[in-house]
PDB file of N, CA and C in Angstrom:
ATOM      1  N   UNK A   1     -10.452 -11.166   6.315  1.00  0.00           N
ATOM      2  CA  UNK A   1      -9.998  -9.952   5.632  1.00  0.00           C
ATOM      3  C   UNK A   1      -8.931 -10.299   4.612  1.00  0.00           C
ATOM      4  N   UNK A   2      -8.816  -9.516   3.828  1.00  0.00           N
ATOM      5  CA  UNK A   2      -7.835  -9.374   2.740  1.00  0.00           C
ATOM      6  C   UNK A   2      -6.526  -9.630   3.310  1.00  0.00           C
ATOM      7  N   UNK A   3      -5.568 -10.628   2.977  1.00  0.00           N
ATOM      8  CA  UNK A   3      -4.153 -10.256   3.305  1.00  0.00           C
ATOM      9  C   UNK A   3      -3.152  -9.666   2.931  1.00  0.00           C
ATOM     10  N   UNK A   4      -3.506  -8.758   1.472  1.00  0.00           N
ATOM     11  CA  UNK A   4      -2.806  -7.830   1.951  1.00  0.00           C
ATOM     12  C   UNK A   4      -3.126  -6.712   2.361  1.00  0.00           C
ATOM     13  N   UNK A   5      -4.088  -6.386   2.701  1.00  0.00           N
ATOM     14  CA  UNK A   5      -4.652  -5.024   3.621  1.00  0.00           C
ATOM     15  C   UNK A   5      -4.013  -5.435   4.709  1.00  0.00           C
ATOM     16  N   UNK A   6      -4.243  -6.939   5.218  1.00  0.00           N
ATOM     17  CA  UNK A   6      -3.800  -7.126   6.589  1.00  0.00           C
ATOM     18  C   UNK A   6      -2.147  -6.990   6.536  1.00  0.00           C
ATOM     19  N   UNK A   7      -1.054  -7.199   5.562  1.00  0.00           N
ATOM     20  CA  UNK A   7       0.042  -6.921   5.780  1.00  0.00           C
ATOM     21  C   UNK A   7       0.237  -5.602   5.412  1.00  0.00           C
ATOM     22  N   UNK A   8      -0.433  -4.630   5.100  1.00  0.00           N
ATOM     23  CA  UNK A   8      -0.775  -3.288   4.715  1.00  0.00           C
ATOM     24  C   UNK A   8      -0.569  -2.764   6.100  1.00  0.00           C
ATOM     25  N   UNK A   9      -1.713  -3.220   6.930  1.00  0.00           N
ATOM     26  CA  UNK A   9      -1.723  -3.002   8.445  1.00  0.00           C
ATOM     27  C   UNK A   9      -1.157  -2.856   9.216  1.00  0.00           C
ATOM     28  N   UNK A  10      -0.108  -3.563   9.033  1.00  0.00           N
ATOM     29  CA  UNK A  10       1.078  -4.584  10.014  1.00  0.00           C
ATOM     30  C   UNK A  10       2.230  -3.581   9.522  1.00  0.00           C
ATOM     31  N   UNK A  11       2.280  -3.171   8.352  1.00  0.00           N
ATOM     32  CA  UNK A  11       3.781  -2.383   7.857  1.00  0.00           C
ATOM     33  C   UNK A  11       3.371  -0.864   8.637  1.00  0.00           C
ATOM     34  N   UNK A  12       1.978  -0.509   8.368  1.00  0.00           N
ATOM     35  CA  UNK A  12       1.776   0.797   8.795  1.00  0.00           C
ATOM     36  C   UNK A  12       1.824   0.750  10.512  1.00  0.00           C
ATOM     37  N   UNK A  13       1.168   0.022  11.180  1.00  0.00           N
ATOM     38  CA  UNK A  13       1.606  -0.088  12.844  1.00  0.00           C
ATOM     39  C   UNK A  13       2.543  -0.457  13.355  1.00  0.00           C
ATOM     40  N   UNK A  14       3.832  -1.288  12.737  1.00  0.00           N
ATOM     41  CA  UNK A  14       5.072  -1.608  13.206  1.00  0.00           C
ATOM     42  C   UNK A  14       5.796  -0.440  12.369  1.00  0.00           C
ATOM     43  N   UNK A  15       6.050  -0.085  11.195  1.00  0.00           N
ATOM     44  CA  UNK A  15       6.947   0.749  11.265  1.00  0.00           C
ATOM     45  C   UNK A  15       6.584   2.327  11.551  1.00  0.00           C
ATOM     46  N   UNK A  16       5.345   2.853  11.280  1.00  0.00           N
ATOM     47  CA  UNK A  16       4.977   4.293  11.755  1.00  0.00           C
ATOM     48  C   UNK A  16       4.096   4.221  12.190  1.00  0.00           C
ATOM     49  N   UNK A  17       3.916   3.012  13.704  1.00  0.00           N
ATOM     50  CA  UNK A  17       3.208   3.965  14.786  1.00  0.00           C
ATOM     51  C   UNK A  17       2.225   4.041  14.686  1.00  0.00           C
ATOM     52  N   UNK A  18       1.357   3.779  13.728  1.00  0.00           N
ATOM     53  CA  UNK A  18      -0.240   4.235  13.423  1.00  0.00           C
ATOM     54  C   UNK A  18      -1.215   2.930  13.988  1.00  0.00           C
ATOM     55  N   UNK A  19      -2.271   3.268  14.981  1.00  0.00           N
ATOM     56  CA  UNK A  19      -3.098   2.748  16.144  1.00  0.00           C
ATOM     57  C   UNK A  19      -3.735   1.653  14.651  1.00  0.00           C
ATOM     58  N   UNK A  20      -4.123   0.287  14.971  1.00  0.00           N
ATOM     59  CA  UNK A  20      -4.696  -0.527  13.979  1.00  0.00           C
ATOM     60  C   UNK A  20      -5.750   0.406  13.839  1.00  0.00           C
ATOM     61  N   UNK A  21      -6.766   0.574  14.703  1.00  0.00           N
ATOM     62  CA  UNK A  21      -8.438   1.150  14.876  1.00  0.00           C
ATOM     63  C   UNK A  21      -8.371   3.036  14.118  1.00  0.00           C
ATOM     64  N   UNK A  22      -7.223   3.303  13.402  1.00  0.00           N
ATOM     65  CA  UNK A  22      -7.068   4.104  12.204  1.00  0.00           C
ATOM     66  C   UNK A  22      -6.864   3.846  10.951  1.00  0.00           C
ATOM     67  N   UNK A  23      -6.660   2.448  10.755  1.00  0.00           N
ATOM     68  CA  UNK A  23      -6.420   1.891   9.447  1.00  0.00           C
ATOM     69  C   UNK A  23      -7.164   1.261   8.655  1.00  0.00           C
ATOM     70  N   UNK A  24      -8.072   1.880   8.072  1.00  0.00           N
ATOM     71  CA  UNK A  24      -9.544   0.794   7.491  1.00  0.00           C
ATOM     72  C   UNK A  24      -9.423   1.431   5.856  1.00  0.00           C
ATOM     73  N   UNK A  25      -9.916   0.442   5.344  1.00  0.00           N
ATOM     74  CA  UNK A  25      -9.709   0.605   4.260  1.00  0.00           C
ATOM     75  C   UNK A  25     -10.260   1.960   3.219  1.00  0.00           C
ATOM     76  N   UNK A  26     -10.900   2.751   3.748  1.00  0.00           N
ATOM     77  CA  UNK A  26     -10.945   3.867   3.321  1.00  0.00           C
ATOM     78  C   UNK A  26     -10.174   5.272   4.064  1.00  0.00           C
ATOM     79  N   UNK A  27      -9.745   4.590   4.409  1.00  0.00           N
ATOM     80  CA  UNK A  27      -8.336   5.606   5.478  1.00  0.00           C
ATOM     81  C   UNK A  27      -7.844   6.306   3.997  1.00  0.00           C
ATOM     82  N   UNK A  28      -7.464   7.606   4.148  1.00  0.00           N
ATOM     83  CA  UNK A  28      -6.817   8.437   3.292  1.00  0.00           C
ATOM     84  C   UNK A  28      -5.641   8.369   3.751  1.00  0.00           C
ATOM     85  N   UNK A  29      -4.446   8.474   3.176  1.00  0.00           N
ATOM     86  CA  UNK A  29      -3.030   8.497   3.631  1.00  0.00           C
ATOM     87  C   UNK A  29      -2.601   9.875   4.205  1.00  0.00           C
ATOM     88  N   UNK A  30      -3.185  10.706   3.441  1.00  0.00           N
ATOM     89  CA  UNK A  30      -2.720  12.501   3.760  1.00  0.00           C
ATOM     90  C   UNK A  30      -3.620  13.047   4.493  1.00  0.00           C
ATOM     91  N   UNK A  31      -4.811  12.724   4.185  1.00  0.00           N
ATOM     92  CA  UNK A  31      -5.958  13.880   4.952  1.00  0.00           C
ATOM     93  C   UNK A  31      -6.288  13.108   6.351  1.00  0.00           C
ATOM     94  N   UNK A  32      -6.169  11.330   6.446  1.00  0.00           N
ATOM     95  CA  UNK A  32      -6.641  10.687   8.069  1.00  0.00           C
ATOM     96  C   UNK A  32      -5.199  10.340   8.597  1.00  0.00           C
ATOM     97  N   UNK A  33      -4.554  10.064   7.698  1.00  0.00           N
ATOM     98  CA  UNK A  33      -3.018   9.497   8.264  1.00  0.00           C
ATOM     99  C   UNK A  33      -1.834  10.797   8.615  1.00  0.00           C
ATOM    100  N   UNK A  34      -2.199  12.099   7.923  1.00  0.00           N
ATOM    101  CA  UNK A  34      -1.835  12.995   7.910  1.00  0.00           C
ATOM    102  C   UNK A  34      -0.014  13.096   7.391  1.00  0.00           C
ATOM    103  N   UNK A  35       0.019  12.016   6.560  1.00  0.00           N
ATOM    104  CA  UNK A  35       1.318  12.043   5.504  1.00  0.00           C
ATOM    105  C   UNK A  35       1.323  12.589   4.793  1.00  0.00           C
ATOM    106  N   UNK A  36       3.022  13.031   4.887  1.00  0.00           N
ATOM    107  CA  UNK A  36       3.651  14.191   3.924  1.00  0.00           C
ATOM    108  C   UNK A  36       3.729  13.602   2.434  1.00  0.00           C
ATOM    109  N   UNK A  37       4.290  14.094   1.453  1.00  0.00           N
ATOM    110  CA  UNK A  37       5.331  13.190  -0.147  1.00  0.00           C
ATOM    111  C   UNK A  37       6.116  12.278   0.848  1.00  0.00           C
ATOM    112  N   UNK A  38       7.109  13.051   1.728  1.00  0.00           N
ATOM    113  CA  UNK A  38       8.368  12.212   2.004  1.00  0.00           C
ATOM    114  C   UNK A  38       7.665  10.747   2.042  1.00  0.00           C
ATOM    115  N   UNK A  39       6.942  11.351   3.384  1.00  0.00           N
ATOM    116  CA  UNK A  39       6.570   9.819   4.170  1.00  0.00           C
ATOM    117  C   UNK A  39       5.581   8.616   3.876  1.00  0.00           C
ATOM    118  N   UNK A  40       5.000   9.356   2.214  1.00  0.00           N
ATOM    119  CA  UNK A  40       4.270   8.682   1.507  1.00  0.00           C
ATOM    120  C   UNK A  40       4.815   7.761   0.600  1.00  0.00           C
ATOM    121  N   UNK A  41       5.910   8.527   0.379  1.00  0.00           N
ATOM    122  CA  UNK A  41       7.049   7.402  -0.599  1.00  0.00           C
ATOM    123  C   UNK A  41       7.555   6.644  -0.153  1.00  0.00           C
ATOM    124  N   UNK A  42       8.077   6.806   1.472  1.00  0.00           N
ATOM    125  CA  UNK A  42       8.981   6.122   2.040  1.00  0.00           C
ATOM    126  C   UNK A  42       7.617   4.303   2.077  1.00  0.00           C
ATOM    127  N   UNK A  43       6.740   4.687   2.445  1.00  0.00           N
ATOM    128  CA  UNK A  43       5.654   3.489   2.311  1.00  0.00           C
ATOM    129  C   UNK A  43       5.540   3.531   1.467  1.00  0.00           C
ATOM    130  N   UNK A  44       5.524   3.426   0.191  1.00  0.00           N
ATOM    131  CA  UNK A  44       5.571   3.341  -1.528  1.00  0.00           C
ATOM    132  C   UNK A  44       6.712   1.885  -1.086  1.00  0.00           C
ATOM    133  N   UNK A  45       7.589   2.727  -1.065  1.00  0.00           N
ATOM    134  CA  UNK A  45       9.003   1.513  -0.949  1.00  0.00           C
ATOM    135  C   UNK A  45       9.016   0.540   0.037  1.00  0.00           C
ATOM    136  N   UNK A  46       8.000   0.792   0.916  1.00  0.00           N
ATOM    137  CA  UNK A  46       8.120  -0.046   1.835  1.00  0.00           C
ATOM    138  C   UNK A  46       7.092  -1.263   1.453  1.00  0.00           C
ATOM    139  N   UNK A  47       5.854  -0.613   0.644  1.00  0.00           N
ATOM    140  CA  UNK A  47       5.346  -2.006   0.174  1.00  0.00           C
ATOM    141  C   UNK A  47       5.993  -2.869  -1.461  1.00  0.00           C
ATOM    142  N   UNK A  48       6.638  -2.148  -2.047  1.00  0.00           N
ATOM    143  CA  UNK A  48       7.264  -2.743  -2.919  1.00  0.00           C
ATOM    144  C   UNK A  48       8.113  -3.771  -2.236  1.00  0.00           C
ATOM    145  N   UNK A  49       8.437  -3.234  -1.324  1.00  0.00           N
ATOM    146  CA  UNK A  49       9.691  -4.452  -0.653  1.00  0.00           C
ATOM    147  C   UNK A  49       8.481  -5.689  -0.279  1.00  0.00           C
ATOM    148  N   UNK A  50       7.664  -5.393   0.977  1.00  0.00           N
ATOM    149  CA  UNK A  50       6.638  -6.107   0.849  1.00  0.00           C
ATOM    150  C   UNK A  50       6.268  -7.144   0.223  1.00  0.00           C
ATOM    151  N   UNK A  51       5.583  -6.632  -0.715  1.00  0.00           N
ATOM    152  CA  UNK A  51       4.861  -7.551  -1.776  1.00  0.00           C
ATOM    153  C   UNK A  51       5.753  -7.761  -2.809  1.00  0.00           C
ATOM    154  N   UNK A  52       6.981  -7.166  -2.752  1.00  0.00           N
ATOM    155  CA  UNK A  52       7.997  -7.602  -4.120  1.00  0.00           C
ATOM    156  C   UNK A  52       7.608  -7.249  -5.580  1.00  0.00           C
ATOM    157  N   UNK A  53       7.004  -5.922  -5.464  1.00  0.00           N
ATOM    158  CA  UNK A  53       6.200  -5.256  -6.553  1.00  0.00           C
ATOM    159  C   UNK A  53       7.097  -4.314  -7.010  1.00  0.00           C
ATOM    160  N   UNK A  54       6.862  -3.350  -8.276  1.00  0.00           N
ATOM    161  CA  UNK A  54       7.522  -2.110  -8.556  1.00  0.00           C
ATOM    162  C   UNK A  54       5.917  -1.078  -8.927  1.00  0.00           C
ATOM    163  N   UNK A  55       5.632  -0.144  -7.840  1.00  0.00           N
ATOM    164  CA  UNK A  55       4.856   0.796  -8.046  1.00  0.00           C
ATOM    165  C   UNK A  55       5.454   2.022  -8.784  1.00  0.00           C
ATOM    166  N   UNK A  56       4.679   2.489  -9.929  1.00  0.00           N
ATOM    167  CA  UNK A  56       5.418   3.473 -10.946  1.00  0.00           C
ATOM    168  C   UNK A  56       5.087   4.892 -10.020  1.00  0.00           C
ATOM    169  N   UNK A  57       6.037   6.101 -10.329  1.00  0.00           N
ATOM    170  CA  UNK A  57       5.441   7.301  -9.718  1.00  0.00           C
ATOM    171  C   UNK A  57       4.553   7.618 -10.494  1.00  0.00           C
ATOM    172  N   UNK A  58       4.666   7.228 -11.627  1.00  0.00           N
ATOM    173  CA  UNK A  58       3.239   7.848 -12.528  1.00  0.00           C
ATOM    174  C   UNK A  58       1.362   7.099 -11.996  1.00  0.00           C
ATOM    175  N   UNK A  59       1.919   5.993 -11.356  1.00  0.00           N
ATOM    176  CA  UNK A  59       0.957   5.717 -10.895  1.00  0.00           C
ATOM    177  C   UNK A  59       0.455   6.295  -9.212  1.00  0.00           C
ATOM    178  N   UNK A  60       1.043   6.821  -8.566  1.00  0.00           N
ATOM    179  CA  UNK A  60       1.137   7.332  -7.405  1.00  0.00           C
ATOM    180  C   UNK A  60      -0.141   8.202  -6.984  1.00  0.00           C
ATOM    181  N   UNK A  61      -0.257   8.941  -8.417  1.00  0.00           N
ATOM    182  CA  UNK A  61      -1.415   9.631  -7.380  1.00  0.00           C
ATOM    183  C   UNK A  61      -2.926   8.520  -7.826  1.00  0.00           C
ATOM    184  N   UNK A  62      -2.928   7.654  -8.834  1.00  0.00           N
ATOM    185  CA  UNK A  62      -4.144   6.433  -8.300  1.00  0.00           C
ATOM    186  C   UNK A  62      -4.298   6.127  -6.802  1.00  0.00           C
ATOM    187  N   UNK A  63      -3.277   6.250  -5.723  1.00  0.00           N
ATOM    188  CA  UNK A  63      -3.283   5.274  -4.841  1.00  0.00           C
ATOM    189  C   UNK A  63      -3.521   6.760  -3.672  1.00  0.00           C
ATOM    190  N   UNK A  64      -4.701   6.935  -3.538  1.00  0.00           N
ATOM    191  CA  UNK A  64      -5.195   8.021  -2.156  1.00  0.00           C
ATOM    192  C   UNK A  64      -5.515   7.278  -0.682  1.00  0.00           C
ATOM    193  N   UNK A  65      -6.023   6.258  -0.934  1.00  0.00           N
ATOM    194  CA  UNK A  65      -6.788   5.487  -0.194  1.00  0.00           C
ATOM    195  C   UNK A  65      -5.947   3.760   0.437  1.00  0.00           C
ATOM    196  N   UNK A  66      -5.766   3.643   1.571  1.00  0.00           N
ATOM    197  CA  UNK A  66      -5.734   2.215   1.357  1.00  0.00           C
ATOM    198  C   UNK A  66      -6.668   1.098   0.826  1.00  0.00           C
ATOM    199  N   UNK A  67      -7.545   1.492   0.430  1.00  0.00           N
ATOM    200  CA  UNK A  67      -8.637   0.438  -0.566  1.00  0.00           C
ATOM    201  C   UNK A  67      -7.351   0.867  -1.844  1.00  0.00           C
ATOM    202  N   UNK A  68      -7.008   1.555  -2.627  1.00  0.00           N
ATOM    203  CA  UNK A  68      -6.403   2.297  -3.687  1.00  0.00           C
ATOM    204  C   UNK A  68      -5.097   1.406  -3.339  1.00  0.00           C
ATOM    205  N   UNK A  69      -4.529   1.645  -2.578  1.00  0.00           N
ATOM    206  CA  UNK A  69      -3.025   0.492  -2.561  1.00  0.00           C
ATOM    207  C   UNK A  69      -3.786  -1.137  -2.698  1.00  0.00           C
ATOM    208  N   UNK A  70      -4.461  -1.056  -1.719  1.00  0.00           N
ATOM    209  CA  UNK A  70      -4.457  -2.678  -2.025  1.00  0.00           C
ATOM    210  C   UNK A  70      -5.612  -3.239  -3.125  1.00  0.00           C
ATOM    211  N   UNK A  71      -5.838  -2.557  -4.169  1.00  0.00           N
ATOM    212  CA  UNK A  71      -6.014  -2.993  -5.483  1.00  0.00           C
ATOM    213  C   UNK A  71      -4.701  -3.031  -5.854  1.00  0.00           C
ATOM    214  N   UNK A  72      -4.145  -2.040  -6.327  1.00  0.00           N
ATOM    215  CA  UNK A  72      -2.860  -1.396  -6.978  1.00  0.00           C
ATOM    216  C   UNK A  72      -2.216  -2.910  -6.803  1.00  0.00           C
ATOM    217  N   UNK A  73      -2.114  -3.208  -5.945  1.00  0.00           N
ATOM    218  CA  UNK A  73      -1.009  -3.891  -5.299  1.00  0.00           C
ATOM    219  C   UNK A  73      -1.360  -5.665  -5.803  1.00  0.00           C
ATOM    220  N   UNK A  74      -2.850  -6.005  -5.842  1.00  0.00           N
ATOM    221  CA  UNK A  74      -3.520  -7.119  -6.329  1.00  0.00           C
ATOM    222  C   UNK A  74      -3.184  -7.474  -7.856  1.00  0.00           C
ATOM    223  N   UNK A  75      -3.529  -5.872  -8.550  1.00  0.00           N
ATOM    224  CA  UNK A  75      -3.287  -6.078  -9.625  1.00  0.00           C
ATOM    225  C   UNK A  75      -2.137  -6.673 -10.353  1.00  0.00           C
ATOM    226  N   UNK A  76      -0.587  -5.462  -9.452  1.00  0.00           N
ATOM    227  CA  UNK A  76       0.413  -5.903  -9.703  1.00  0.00           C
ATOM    228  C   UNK A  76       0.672  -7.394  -9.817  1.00  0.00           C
ATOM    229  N   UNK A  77       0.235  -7.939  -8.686  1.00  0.00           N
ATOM    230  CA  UNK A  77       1.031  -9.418  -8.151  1.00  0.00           C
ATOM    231  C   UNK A  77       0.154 -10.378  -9.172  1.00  0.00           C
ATOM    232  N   UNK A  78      -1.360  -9.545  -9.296  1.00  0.00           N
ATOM    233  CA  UNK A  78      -1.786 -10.997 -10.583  1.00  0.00           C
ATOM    234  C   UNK A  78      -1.228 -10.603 -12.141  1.00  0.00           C
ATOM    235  N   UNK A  79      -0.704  -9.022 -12.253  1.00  0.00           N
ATOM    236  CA  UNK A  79       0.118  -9.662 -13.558  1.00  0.00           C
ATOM    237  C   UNK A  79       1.306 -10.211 -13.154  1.00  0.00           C
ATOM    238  N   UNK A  80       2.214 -10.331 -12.024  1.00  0.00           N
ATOM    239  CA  UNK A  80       3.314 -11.092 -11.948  1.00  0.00           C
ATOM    240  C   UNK A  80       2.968 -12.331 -12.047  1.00  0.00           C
ATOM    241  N   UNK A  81       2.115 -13.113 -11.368  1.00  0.00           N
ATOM    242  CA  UNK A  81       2.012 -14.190 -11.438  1.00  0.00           C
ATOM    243  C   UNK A  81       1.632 -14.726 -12.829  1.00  0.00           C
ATOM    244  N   UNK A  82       1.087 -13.713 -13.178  1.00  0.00           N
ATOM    245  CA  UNK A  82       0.336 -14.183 -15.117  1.00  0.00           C
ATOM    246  C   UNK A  82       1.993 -14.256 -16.178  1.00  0.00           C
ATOM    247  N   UNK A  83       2.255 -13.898 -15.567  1.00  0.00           N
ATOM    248  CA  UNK A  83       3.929 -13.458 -16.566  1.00  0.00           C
ATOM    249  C   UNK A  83       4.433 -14.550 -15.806  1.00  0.00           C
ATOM    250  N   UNK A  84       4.455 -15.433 -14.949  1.00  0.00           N
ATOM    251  CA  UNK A  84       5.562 -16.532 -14.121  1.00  0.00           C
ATOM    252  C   UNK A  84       4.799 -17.226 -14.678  1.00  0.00           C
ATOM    253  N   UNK A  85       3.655 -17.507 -15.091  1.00  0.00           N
ATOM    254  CA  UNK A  85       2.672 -18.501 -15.922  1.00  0.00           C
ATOM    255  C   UNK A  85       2.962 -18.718 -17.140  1.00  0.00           C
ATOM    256  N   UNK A  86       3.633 -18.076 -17.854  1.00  0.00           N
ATOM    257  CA  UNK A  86       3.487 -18.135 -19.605  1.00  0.00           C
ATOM    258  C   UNK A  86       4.594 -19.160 -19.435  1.00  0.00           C
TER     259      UNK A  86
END
């Protein structure tokens, strides 16, 4: 599997509780995970810390889905790495 879905995984069952065998990659955050804004942001920030990314709010509502973060999140880190390249 993907690693970062799998550290996707790991942030969502160690810090809120959520059973692994609910977390698949088409898991919705609001409608299967049943998260609020608050508690959607608060994991916003929690994978920026993560992966050492900056997710824009303008980009926020792209990301419904955990398939949707962990593109988001791919993308980010291969333009970081493309920018540590030049």
């Amino acid at each position: 599997m993907n690693l970062i879905f799998e550290k996707i995984r790991e942030i969502l069952h160690n810090s809120y509780s959520i059973h692994y065998d609910q977390i698949e990659l088409e898991t919705n955050f609001e409608l299967e995970l049943g998260m609020d804004s608050r508690e959607f942001f608060e994991i916003i920030v929690d994978f920026e810390k993560a992966f050492n990314i900056n997710i824009f709010l303008d980009d926020l509502s792209e990301i419904i889905t955990i398939k949707d973060a962990v593109q988001y999140i791919e993308k980010k880190i291969e333009i970081r790495e493309n920018n540590n390249n030049l």
